[in-house]
Every structure is written in structure tokens, then in C-alpha cells.
Protein backbone atom coordinates (compact mmCIF):
# COMPACT_ATOMS: atom_id res chain seq x y z
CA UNK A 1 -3.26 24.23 -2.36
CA UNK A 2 -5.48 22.58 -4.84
CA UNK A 3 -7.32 19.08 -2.88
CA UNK A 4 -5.94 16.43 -4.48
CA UNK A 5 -3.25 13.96 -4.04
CA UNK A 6 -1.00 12.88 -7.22
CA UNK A 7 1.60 10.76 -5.74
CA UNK A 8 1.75 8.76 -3.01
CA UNK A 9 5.80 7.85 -2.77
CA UNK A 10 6.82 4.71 -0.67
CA UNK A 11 9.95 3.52 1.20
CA UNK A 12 11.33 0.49 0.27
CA UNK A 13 14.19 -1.86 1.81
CA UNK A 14 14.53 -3.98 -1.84
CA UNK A 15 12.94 -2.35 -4.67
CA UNK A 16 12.99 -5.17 -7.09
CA UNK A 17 11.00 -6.93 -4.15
CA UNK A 18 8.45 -4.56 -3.89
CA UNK A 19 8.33 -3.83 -7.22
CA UNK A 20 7.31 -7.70 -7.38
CA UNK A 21 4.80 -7.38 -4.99
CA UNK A 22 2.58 -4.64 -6.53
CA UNK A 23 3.16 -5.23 -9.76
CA UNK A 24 3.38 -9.07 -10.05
CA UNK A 25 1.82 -9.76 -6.51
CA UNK A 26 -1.13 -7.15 -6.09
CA UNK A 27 -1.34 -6.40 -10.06
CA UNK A 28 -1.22 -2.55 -10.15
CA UNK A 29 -0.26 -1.85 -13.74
CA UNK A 30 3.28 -0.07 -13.78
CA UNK A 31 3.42 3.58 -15.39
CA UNK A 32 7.34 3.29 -14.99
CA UNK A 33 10.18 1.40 -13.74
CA UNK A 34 14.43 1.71 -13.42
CA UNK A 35 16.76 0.09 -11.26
CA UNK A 36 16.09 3.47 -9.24
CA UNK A 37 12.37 4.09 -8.51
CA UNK A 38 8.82 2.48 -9.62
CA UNK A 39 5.49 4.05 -10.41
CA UNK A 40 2.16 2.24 -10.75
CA UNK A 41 -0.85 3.99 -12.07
CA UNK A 42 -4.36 3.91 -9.71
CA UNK A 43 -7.44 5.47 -10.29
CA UNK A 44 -6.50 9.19 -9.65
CA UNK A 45 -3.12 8.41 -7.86
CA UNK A 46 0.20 7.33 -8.55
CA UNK A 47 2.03 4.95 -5.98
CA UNK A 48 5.67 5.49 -6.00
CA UNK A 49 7.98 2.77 -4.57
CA UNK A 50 11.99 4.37 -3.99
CA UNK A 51 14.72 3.21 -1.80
CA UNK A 52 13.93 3.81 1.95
CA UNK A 53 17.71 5.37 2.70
CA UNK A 54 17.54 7.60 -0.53
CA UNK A 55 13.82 8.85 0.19
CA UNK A 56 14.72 9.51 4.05
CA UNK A 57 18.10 11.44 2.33
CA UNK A 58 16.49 13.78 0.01
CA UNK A 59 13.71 14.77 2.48
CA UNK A 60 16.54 15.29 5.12
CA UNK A 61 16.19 12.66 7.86
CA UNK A 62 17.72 10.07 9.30
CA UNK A 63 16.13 5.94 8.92
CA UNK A 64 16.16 5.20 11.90
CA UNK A 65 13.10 2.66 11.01
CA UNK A 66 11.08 3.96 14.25
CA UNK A 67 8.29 1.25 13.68
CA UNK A 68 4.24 2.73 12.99
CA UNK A 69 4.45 5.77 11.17
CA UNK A 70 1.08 6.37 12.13
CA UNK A 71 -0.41 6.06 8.28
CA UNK A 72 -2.31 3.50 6.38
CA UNK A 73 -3.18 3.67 3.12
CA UNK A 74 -6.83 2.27 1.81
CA UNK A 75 -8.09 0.21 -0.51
CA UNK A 76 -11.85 0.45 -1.05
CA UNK A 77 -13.94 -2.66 -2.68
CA UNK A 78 -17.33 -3.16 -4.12
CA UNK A 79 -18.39 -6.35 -1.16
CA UNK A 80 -17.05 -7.47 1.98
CA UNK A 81 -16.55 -10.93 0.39
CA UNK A 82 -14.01 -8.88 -2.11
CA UNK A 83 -12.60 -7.30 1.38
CA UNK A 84 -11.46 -11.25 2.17
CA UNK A 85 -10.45 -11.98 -1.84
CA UNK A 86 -7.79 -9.18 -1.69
CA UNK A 87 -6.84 -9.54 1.72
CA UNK A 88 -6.31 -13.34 0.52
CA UNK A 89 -4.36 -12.08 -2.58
CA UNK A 90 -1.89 -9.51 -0.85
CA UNK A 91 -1.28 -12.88 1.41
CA UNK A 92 -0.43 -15.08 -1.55
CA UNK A 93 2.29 -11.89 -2.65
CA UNK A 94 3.77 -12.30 0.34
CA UNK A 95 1.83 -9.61 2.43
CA UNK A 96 1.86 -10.25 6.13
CA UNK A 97 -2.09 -10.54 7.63
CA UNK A 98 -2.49 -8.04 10.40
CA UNK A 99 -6.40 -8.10 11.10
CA UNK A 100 -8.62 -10.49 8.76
CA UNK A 101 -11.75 -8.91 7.62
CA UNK A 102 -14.65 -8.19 9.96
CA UNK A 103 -17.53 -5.76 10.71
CA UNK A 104 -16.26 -2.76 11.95
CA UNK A 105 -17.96 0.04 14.34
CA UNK A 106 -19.00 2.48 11.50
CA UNK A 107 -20.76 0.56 9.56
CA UNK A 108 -18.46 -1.66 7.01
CA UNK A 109 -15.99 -4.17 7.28
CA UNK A 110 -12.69 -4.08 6.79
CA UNK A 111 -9.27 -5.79 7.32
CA UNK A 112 -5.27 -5.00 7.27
CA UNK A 113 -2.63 -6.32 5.54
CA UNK A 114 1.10 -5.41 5.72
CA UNK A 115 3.41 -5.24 2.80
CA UNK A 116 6.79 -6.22 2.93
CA UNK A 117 8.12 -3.31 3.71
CA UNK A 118 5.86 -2.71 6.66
CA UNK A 119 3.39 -0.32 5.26
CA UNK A 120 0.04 -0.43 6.94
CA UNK A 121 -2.72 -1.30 3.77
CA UNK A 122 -6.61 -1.40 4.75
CA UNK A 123 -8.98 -2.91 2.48
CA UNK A 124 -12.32 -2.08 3.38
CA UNK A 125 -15.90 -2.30 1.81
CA UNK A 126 -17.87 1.14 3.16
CA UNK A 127 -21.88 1.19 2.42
CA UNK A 128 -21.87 4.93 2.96
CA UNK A 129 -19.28 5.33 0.23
């Protein structure tokens, strides 16, 4: 397997919702969108957004919407004050603030934000990066 990651694909309750919120809210620039699935173009990565009961049907499983998934996904910024600007903006899209931005034991600072859905989004400014 080649080290890379193309597409990141996530769950969603209401996908005109979350479509909203990236697009509109967090202004990723949509690739693609149908009544049925979403894509948004980052740097490198696509970020898929699909129903939560069809995704956890065509991988096999049951939703049984067991809370922490034990992921977060990452958002890396130039300054710690833009660490506090997009935590700000995912708050004004209707993101939920889970831990504001602070200094953090390795070095940077960093703070969580969760979407709608209840994915788990750091943003985080890292001087070693």
C-alpha cells in the first residue's frame, strides 16, 4: 500500500446540514454534490460527507451510534491566534466548542471543535511542523 490518504468519507445524520456546514459554514470548496453524497476538495485529501445508516450498510455494520470513535481529524494553521479564528468560525457554523485553544504539552497549541454530527476536529498550530 502506497502512503497516502485520498478520501476521508464521513457519517452524517442530515446531509444537506452538513453539507451546509463545510461548505457554507467552514468554506471548503465542494468538488461534488447530489441529494446522495458530498465531496469537498483539501489540499491532498478529499472529505466525503454520506448518510450515516447507508455508510454503516455498505461497510456491513450496524449504527448503533456507540459515542467516541476514537478518531479526530486535524486541521493545521499558520499561528495560534488563527487556532482561536477557526475555532471561532466552526462555532459561528454551528460547531459545538469542546476545548478552546491553549498551549499544549508538545510544544503548540491547539483546541477541539465538534461538528454536528459529532466528529472530533482539532485545529492546532505545531512549531515543529
Amino acid at each position: 500500500m502506497q502512503p497516502r490518504i485520498t478520501l476521508i468519507t464521513l457519517g452524517v445524520a442530515d446531509l444537506a446540514r452538513a453539507i451546509e456546514f463545510y461548505g457554507k459554514g467552514l468554506g471548503l470548496p465542494v468538488k461534488e454534490s447530489t441529494d446522495t453524497v458530498a465531496f469537498f476538495e483539501t489540499e491532498g485529501t478529499l472529505l466525503g460527507l454520506f448518510p450515516r445508516e447507508e455508510l454503516a450498510r455498505d461497510i456491513g455494520i450496524e449504527d448503533d451510534g456507540s459515542g467516541f470513535g476514537g478518531i479526530t481529524l486535524a486541521h493545521n494553521v499558520e499561528s495560534p491566534e488563527r487556532v482561536d479564528q477557526v475555532l471561532e468560525e466552526a462555532v459561528a457554523a454551528g460547531a459545538t466548542l469542546v476545548k478552546p485553544g491553549q498551549k499544549v504539552f508538545w510544544g503548540g497549541y491547539s483546541g477541539y471543535f465538534r461538528d454536528p454530527d459529532g466528529h472530533y476536529w482539532e485545529v492546532a498550530w505545531n512549531p515543529f511542523f
